[in-house]
PDB file of N, CA and C in Angstrom:
ATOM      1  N   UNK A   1     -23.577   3.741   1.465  1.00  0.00           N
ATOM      2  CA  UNK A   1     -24.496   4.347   0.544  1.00  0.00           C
ATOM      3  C   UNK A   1     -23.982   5.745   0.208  1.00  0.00           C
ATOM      4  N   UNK A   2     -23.985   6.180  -1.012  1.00  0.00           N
ATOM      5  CA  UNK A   2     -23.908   7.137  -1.449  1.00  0.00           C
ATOM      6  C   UNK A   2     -25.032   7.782  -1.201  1.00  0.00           C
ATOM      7  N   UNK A   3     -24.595   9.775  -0.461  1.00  0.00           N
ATOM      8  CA  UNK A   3     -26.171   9.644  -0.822  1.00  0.00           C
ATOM      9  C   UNK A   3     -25.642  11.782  -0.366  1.00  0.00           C
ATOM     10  N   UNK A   4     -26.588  12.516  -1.664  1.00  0.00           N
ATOM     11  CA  UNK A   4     -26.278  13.857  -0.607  1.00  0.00           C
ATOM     12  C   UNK A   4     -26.335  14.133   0.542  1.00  0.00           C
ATOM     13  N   UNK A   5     -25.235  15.280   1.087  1.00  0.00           N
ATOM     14  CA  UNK A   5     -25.859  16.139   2.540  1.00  0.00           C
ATOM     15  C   UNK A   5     -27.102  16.352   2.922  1.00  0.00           C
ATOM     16  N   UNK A   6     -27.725  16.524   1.983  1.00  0.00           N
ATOM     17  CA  UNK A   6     -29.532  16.736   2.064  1.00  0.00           C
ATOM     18  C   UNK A   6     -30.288  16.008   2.076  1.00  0.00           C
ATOM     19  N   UNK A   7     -29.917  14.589   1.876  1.00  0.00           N
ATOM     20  CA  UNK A   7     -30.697  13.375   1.759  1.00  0.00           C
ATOM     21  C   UNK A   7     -30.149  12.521   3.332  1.00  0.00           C
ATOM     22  N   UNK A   8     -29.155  13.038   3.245  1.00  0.00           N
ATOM     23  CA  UNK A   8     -28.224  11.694   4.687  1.00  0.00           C
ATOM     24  C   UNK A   8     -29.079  11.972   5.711  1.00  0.00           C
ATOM     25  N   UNK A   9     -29.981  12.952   6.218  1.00  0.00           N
ATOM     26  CA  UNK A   9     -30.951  12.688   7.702  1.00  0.00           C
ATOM     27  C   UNK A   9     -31.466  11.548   7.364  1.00  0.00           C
ATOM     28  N   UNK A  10     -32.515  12.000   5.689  1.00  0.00           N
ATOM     29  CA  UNK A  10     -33.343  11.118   5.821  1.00  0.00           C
ATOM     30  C   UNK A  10     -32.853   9.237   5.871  1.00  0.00           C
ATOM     31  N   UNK A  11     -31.701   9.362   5.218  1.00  0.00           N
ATOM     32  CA  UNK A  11     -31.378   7.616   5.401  1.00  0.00           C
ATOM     33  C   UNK A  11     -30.677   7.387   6.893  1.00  0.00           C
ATOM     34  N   UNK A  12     -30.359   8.059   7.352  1.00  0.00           N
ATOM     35  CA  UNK A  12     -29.939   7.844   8.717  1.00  0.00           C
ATOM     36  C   UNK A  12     -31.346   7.447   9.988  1.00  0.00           C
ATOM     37  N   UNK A  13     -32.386   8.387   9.316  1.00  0.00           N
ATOM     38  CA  UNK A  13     -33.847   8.231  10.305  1.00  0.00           C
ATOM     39  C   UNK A  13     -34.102   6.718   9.554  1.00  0.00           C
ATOM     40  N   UNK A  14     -33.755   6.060   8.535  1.00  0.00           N
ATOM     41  CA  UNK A  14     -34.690   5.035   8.318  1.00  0.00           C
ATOM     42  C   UNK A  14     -33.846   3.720   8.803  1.00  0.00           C
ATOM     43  N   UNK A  15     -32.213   3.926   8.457  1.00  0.00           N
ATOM     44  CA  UNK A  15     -31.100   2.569   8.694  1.00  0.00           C
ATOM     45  C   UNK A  15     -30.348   2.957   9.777  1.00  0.00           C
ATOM     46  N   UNK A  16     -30.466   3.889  10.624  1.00  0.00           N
ATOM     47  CA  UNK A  16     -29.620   4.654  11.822  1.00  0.00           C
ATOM     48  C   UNK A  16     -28.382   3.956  11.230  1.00  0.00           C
ATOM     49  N   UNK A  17     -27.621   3.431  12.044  1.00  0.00           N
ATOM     50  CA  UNK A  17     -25.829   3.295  11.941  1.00  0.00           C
ATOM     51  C   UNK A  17     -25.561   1.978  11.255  1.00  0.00           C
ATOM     52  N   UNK A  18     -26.937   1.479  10.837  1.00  0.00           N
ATOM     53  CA  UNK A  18     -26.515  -0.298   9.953  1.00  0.00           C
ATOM     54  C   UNK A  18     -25.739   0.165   8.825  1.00  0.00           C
ATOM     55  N   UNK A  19     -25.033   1.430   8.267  1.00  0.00           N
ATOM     56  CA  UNK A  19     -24.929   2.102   7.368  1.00  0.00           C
ATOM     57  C   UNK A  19     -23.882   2.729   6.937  1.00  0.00           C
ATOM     58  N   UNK A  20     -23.085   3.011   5.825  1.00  0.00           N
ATOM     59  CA  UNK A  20     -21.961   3.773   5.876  1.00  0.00           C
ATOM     60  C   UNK A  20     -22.459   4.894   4.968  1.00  0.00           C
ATOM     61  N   UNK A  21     -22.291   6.098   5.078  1.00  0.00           N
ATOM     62  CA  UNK A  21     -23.068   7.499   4.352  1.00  0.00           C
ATOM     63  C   UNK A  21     -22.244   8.033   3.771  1.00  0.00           C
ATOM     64  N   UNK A  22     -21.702   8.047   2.503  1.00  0.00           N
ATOM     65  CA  UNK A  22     -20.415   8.676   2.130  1.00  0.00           C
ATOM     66  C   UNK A  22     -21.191  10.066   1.132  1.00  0.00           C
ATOM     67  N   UNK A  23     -20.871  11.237   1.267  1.00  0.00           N
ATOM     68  CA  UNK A  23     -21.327  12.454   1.014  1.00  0.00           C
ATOM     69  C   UNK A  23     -20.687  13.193  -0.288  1.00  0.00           C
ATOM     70  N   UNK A  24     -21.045  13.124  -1.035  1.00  0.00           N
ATOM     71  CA  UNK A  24     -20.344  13.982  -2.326  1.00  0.00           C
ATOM     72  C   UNK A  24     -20.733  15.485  -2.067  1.00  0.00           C
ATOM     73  N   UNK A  25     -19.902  16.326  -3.075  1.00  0.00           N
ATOM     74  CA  UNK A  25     -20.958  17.503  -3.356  1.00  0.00           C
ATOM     75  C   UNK A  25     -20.390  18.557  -1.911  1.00  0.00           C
ATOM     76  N   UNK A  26     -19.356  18.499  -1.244  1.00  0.00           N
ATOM     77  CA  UNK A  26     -19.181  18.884  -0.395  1.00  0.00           C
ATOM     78  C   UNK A  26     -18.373  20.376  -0.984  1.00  0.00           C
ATOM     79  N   UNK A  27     -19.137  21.675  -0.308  1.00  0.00           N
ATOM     80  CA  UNK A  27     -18.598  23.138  -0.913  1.00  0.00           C
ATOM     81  C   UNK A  27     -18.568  23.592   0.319  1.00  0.00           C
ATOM     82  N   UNK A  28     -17.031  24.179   0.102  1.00  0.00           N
ATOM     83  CA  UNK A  28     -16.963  25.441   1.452  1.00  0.00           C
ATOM     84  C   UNK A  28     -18.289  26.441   1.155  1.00  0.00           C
ATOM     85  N   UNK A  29     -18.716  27.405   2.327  1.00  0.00           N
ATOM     86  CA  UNK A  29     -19.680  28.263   2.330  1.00  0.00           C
ATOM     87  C   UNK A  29     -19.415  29.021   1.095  1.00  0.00           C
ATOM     88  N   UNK A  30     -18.242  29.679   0.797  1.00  0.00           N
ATOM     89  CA  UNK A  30     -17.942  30.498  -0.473  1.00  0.00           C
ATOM     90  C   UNK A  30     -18.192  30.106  -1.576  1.00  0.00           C
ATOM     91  N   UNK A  31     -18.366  28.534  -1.777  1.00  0.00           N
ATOM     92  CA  UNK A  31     -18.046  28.090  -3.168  1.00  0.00           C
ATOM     93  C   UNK A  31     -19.333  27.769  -3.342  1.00  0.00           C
ATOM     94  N   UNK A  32     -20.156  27.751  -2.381  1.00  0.00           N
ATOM     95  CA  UNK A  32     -21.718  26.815  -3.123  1.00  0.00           C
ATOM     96  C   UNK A  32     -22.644  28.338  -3.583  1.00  0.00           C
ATOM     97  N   UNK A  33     -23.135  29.410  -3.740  1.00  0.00           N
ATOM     98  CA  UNK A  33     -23.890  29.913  -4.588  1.00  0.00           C
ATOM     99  C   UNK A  33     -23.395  29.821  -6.343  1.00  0.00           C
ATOM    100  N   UNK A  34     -22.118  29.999  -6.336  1.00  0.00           N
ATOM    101  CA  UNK A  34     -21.869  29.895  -7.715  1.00  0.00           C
ATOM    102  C   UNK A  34     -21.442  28.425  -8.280  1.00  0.00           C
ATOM    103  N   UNK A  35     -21.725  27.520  -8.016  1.00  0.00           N
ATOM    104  CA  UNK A  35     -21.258  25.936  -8.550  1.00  0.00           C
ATOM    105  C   UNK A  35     -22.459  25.636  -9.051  1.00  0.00           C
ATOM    106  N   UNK A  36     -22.001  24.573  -9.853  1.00  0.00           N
ATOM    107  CA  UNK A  36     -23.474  23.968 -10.898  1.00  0.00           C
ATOM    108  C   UNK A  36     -23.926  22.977 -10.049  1.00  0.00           C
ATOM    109  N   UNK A  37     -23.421  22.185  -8.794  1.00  0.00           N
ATOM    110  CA  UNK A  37     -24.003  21.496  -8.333  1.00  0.00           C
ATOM    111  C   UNK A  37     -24.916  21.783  -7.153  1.00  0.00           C
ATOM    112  N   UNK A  38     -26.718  21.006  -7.411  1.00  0.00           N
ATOM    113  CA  UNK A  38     -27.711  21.573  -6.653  1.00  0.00           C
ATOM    114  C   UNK A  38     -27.777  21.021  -5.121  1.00  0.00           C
ATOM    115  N   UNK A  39     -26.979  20.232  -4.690  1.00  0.00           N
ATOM    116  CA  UNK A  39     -27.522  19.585  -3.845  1.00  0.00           C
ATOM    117  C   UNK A  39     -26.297  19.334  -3.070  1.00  0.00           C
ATOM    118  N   UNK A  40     -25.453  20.745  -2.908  1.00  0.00           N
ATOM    119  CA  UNK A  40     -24.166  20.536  -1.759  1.00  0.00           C
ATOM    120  C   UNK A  40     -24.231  20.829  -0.472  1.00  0.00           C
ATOM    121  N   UNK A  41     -23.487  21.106   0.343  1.00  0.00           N
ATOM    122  CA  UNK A  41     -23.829  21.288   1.445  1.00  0.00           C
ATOM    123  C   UNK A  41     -22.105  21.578   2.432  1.00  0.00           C
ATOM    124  N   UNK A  42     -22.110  22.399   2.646  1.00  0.00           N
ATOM    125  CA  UNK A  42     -20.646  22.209   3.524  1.00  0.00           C
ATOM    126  C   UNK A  42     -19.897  21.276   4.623  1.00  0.00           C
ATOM    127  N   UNK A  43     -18.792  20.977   4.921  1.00  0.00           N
ATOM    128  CA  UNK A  43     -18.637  20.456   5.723  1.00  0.00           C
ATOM    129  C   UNK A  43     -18.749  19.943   7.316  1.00  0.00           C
ATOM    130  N   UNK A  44     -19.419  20.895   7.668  1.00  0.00           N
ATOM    131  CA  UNK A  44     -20.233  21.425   8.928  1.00  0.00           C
ATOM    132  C   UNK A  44     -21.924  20.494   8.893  1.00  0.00           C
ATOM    133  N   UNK A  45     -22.388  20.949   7.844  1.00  0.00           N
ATOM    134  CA  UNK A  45     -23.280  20.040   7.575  1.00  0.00           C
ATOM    135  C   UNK A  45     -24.049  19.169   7.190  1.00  0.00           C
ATOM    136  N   UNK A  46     -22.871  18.142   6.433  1.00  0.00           N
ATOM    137  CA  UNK A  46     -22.666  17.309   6.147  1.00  0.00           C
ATOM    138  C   UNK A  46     -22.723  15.931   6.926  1.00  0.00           C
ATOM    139  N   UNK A  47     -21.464  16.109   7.683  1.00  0.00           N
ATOM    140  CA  UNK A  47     -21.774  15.785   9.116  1.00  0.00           C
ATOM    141  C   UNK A  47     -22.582  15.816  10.181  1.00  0.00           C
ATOM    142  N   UNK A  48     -22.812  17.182  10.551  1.00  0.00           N
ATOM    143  CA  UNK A  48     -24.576  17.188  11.178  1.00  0.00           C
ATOM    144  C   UNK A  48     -25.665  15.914  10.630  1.00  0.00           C
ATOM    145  N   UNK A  49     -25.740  16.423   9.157  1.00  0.00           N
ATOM    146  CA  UNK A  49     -26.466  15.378   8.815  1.00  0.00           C
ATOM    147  C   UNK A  49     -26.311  13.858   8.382  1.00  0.00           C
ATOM    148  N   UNK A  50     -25.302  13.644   9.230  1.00  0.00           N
ATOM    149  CA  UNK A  50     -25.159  12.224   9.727  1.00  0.00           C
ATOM    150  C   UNK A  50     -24.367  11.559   8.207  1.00  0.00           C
ATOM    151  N   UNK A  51     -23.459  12.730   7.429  1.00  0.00           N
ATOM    152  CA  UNK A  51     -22.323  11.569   6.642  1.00  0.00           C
ATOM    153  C   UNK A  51     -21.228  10.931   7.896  1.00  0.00           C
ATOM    154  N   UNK A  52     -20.675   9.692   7.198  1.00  0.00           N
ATOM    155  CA  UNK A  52     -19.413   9.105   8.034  1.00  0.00           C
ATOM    156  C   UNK A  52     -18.324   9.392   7.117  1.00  0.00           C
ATOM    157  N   UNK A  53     -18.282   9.432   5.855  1.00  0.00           N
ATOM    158  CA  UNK A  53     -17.210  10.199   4.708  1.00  0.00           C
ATOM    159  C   UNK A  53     -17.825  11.266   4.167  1.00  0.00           C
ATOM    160  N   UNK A  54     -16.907  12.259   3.520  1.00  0.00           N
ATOM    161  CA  UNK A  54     -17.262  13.027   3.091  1.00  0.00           C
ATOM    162  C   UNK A  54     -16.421  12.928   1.679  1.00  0.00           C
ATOM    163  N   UNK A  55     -16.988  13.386   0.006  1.00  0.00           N
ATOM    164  CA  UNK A  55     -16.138  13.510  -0.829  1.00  0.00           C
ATOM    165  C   UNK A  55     -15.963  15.031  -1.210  1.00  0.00           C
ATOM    166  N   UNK A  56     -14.045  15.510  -1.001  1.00  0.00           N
ATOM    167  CA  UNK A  56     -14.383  17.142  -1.668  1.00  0.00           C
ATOM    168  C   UNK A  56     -13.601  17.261  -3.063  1.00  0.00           C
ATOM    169  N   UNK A  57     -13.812  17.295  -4.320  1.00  0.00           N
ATOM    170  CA  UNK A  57     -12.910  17.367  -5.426  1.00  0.00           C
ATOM    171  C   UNK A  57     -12.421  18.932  -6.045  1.00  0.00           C
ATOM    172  N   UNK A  58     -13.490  19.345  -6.426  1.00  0.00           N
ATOM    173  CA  UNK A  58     -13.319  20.768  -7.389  1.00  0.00           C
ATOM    174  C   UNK A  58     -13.100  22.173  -6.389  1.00  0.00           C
ATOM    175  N   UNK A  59     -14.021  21.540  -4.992  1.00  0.00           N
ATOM    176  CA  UNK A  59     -13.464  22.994  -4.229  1.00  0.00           C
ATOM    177  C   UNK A  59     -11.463  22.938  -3.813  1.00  0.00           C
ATOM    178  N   UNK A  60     -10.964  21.754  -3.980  1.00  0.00           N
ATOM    179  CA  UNK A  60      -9.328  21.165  -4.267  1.00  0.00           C
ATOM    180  C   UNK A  60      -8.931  21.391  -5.614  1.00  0.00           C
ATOM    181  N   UNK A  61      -9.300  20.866  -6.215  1.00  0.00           N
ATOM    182  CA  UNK A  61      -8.861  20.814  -7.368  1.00  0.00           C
ATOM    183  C   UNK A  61      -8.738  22.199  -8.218  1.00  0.00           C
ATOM    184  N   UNK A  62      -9.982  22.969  -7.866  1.00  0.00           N
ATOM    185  CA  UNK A  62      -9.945  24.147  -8.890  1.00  0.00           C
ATOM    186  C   UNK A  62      -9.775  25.230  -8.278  1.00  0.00           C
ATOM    187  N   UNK A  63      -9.110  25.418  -6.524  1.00  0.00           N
ATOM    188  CA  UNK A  63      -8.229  26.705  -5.651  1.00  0.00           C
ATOM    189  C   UNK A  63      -7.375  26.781  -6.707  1.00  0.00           C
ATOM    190  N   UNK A  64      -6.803  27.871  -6.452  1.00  0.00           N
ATOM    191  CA  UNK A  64      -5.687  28.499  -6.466  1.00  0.00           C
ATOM    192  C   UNK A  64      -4.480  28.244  -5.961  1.00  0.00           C
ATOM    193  N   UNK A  65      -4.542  27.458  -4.690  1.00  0.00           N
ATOM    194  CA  UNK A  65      -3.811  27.211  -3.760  1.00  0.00           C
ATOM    195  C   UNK A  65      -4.298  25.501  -3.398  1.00  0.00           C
ATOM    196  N   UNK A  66      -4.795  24.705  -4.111  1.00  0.00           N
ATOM    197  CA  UNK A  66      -4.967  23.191  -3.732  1.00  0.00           C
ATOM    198  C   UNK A  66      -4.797  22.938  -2.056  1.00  0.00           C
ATOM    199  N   UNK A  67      -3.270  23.048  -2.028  1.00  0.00           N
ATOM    200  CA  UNK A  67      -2.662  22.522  -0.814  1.00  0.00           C
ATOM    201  C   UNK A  67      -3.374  23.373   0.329  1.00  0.00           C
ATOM    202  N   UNK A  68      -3.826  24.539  -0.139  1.00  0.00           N
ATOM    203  CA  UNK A  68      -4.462  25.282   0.914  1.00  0.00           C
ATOM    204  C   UNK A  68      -5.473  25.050   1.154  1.00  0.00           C
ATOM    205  N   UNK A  69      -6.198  24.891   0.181  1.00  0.00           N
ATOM    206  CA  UNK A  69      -7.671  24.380   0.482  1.00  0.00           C
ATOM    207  C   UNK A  69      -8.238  23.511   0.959  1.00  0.00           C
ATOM    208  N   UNK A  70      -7.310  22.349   0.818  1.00  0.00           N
ATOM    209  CA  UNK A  70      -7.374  20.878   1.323  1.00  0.00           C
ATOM    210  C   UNK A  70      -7.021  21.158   2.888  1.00  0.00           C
ATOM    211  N   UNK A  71      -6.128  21.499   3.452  1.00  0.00           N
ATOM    212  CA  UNK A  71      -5.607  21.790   4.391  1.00  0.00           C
ATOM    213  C   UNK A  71      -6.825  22.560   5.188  1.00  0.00           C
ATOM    214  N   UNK A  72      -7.092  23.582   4.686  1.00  0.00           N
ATOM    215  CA  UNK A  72      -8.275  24.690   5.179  1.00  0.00           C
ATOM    216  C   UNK A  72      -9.818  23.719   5.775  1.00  0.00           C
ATOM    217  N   UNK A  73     -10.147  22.887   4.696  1.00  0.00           N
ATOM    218  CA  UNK A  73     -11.269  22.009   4.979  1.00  0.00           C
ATOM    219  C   UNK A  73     -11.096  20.707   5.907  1.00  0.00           C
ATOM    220  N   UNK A  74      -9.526  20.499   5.828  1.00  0.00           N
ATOM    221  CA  UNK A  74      -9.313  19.227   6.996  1.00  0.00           C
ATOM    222  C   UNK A  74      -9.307  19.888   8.348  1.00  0.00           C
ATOM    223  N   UNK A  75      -8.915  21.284   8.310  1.00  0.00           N
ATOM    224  CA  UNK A  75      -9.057  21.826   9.598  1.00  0.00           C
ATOM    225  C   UNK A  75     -10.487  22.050  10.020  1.00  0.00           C
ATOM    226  N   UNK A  76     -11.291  22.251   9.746  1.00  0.00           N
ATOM    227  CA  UNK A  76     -12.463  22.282   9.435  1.00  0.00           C
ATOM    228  C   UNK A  76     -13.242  20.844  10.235  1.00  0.00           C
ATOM    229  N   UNK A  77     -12.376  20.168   9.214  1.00  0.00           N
ATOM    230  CA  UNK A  77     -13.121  18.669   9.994  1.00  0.00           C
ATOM    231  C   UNK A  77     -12.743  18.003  11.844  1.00  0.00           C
ATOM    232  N   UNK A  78     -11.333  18.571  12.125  1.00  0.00           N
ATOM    233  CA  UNK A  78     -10.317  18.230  12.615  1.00  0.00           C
ATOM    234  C   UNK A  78     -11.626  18.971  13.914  1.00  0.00           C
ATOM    235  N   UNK A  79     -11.806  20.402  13.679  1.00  0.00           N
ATOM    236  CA  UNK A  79     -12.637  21.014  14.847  1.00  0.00           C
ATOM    237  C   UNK A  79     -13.874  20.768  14.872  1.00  0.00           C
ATOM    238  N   UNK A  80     -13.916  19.820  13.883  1.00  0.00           N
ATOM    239  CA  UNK A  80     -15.813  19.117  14.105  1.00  0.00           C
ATOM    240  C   UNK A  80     -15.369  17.959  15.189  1.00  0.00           C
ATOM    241  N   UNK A  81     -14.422  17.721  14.802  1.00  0.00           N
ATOM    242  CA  UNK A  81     -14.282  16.159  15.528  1.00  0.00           C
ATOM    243  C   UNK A  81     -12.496  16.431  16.192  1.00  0.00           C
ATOM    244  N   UNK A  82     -12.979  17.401  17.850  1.00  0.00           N
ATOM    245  CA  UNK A  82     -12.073  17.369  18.804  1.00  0.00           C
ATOM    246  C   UNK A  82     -11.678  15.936  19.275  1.00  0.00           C
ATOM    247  N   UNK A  83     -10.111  15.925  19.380  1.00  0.00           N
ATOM    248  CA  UNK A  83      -9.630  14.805  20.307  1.00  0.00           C
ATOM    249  C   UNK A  83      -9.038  14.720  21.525  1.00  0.00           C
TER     250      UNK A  83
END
């Protein structure tokens, strides 16, 4: 299911794990006051709120540095989820 960061508790409290939660809308802390989209949420809590994917496009796509940014947010994920 597609579904926002802000919405994924609530489908997680109703289908717990019968479920796959894939998360759009995903903004580093810097990028979400100024983006047109209402309903993002960072990668930190995204996860908290129970996505299993996450989608990130424009905070990639529209750096300065792509490769950095991508890189910057996989690290990100990498220390959400120690191995």
């Amino acid at each position: 299911m597609i579904s926002s960061g802000l919405e994924a508790p609530h489908i997680r409290s109703e289908l717990g794990e019968r479920i796959l939660v894939v998360t759009p809308g995903i903004r580093p802390v810097e990028n979400r006051p100024a983006d047109d989209q209402k309903r993002t949420v960072d990668v930190a809590q995204a996860f908290a709120n129970g996505a299993d994917y996450i989608v990130v496009g424009r905070p990639i796509r529209q750096a300065g540095n792509p490769r950095a940014a991508a890189e910057s947010i996989q690290a990100s994920i990498a220390a959400l989820f120690p191995r």
